[in-house]
Protein backbone atom coordinates (compact mmCIF):
# COMPACT_ATOMS: atom_id res chain seq x y z
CA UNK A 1 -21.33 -186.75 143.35
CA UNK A 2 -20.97 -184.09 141.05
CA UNK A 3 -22.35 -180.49 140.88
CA UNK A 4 -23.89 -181.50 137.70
CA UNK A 5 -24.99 -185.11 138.27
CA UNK A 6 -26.70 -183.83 141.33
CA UNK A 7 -28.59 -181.80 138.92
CA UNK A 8 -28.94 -184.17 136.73
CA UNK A 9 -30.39 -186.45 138.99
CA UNK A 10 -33.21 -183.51 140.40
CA UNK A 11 -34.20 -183.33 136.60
CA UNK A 12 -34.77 -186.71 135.98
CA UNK A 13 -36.77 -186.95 139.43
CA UNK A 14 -38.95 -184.22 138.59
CA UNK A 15 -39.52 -185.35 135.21
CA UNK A 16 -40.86 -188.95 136.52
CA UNK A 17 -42.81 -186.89 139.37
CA UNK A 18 -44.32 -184.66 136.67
CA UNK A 19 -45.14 -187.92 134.65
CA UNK A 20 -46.45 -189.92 137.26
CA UNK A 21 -48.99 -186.62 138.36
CA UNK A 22 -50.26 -186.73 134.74
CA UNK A 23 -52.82 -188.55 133.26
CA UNK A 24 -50.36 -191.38 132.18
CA UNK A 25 -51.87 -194.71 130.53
CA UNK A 26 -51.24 -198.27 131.30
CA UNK A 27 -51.56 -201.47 129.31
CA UNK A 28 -55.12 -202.91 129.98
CA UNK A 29 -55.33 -204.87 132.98
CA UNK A 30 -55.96 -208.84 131.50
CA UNK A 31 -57.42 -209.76 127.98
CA UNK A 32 -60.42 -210.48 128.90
CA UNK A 33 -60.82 -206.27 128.60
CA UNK A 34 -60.83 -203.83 125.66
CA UNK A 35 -57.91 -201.69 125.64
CA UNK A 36 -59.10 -198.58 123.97
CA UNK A 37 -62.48 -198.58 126.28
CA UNK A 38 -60.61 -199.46 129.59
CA UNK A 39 -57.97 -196.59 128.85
CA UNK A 40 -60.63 -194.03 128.46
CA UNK A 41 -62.43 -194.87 131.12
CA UNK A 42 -59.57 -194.94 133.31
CA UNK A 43 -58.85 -191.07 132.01
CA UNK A 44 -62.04 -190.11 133.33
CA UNK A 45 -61.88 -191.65 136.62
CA UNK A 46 -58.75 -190.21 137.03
CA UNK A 47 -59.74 -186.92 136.96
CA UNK A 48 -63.15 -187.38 138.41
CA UNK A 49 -60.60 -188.46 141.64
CA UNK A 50 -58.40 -185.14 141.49
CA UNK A 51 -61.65 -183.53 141.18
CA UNK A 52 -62.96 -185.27 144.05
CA UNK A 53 -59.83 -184.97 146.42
CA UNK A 54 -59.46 -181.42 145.35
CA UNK A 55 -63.21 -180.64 146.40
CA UNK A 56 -62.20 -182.81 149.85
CA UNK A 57 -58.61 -181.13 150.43
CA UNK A 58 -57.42 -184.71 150.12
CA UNK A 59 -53.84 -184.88 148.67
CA UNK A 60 -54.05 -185.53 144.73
CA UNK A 61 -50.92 -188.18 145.43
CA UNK A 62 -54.03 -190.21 147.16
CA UNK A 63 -55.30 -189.93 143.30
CA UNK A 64 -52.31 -192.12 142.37
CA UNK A 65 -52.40 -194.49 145.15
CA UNK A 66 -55.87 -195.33 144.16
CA UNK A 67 -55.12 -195.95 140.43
CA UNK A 68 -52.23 -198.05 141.78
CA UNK A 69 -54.69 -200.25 143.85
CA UNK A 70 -57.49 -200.13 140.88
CA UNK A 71 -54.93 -201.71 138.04
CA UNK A 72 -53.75 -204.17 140.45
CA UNK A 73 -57.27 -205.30 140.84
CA UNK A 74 -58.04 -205.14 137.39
CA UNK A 75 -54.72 -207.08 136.72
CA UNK A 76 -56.52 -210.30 138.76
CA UNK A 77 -56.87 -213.71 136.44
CA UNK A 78 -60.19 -213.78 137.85
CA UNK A 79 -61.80 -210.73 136.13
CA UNK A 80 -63.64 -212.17 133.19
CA UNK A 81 -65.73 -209.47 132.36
CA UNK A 82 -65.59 -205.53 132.09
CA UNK A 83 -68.53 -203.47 133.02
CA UNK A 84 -67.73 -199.32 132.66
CA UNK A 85 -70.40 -199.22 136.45
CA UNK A 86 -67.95 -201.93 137.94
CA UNK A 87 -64.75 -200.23 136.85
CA UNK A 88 -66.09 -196.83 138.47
CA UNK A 89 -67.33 -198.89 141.31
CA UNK A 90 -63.61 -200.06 141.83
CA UNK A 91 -61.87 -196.46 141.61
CA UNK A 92 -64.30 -195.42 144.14
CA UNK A 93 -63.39 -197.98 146.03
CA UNK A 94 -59.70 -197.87 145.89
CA UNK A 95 -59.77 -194.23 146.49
CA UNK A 96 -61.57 -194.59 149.37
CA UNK A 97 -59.49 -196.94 150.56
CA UNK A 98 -56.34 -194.81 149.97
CA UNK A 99 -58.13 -192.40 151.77
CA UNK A 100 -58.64 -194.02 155.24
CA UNK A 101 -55.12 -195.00 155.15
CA UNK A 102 -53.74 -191.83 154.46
CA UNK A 103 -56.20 -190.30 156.73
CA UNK A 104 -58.47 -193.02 159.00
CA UNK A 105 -59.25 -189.45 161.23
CA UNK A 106 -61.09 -187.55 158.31
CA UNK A 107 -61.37 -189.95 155.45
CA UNK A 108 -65.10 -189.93 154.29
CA UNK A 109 -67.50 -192.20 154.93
CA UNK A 110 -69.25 -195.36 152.86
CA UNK A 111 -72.18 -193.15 153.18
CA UNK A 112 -70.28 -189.80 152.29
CA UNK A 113 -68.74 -191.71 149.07
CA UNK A 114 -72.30 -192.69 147.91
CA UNK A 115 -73.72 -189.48 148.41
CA UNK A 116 -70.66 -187.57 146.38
CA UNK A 117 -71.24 -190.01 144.03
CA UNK A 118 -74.82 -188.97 143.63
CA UNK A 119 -76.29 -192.42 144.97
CA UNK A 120 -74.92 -194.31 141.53
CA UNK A 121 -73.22 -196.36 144.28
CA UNK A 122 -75.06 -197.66 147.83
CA UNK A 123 -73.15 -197.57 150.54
CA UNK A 124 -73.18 -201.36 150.57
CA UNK A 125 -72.32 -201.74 147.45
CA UNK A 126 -69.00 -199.76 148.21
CA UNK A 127 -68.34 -201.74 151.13
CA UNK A 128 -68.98 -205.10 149.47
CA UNK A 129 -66.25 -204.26 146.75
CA UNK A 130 -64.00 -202.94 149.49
CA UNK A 131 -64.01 -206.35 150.55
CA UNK A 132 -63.18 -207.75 147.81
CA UNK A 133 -60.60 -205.33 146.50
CA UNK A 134 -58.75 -206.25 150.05
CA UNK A 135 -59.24 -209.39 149.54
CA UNK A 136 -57.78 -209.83 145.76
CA UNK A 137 -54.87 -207.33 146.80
CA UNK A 138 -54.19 -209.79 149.61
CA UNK A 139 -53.79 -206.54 151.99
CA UNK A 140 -51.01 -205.06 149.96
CA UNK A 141 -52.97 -201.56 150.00
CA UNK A 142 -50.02 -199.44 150.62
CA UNK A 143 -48.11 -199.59 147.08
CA UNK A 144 -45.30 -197.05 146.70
CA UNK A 145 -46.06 -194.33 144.02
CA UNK A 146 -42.92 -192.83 141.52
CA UNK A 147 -44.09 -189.82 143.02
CA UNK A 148 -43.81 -190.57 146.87
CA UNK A 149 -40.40 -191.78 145.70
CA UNK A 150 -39.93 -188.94 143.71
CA UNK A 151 -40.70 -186.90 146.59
CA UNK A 152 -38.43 -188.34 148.93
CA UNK A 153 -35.33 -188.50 146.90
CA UNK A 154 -35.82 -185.29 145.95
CA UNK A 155 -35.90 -183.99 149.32
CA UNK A 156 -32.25 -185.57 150.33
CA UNK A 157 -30.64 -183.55 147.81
């Protein structure tokens, strides 16, 4: 390869690494949820998560794992309704569970979530919907992000 497709190819990467670390948008999850009210919720979850992982010294890559986990949830044939408390529920869920697996040692607590979430959210309640986040997902909680990709590829050059 090339001088100049080498570079080529680092440009491209860090453009889709710069996209992917931005607030990009999605198509709504299923129909049975309104596009325009889903996307900007999902904006401020999003940043309510870099704000949170920042606060934590938790990686903001954790920020996209989470989103990853919280449209594939939302994507389920079996969502029939859309509640703004549920979807905010489900980010705090899915970032929590990014969390323990990126860092079982440190990651906070059920109890810790609820209380940096100001009690909107019990404990149980986050637990309960950690279940069934798992549970939809099937398991699959480790989804490769364009930026861990990113990352890597950009490190073999």
């Amino acid at each position: 390869m090339s001088t100049t497709q080498s570079a080529l190819h680092q440009a491209s990467l860090a453009m889709m690494l710069e996209k992917e670390l931005s607030c990009y948008q999605r198509c709504p999850p299923n129909q049975n949820i309104l596009a325009d009210e889903y996307l900007e919720d999902r904006k401020l979850m999003v940043a309510w998560c870099h704000r949170l992982c920042d606060g934590c010294n938790f990686k903001s890559e954790l920020v996209q794992s989470a989103m990853a986990l919280a449209d594939k949830y939302m994507s389920s044939p079996n969502l029939f309704s859309y509640t703004k408390a549920h979807y905010q529920l489900i980010v705090i869920t899915c970032l929590s569970i990014s969390m323990k697996l990126d860092s079982p040692a440190t990651a906070p607590s059920s109890k810790n979530i609820s209380d940096m979430c100001r009690g909107t959210y019990t404990r149980e309640e986050i637990e309960s919907e950690e279940m069934c986040v798992v549970q939809t997902l099937a398991w699959y909680l480790n989804p490769p992000t364009a930026s861990q990709i990113a990352s890597h590829v950009l490190s073999l050059a």
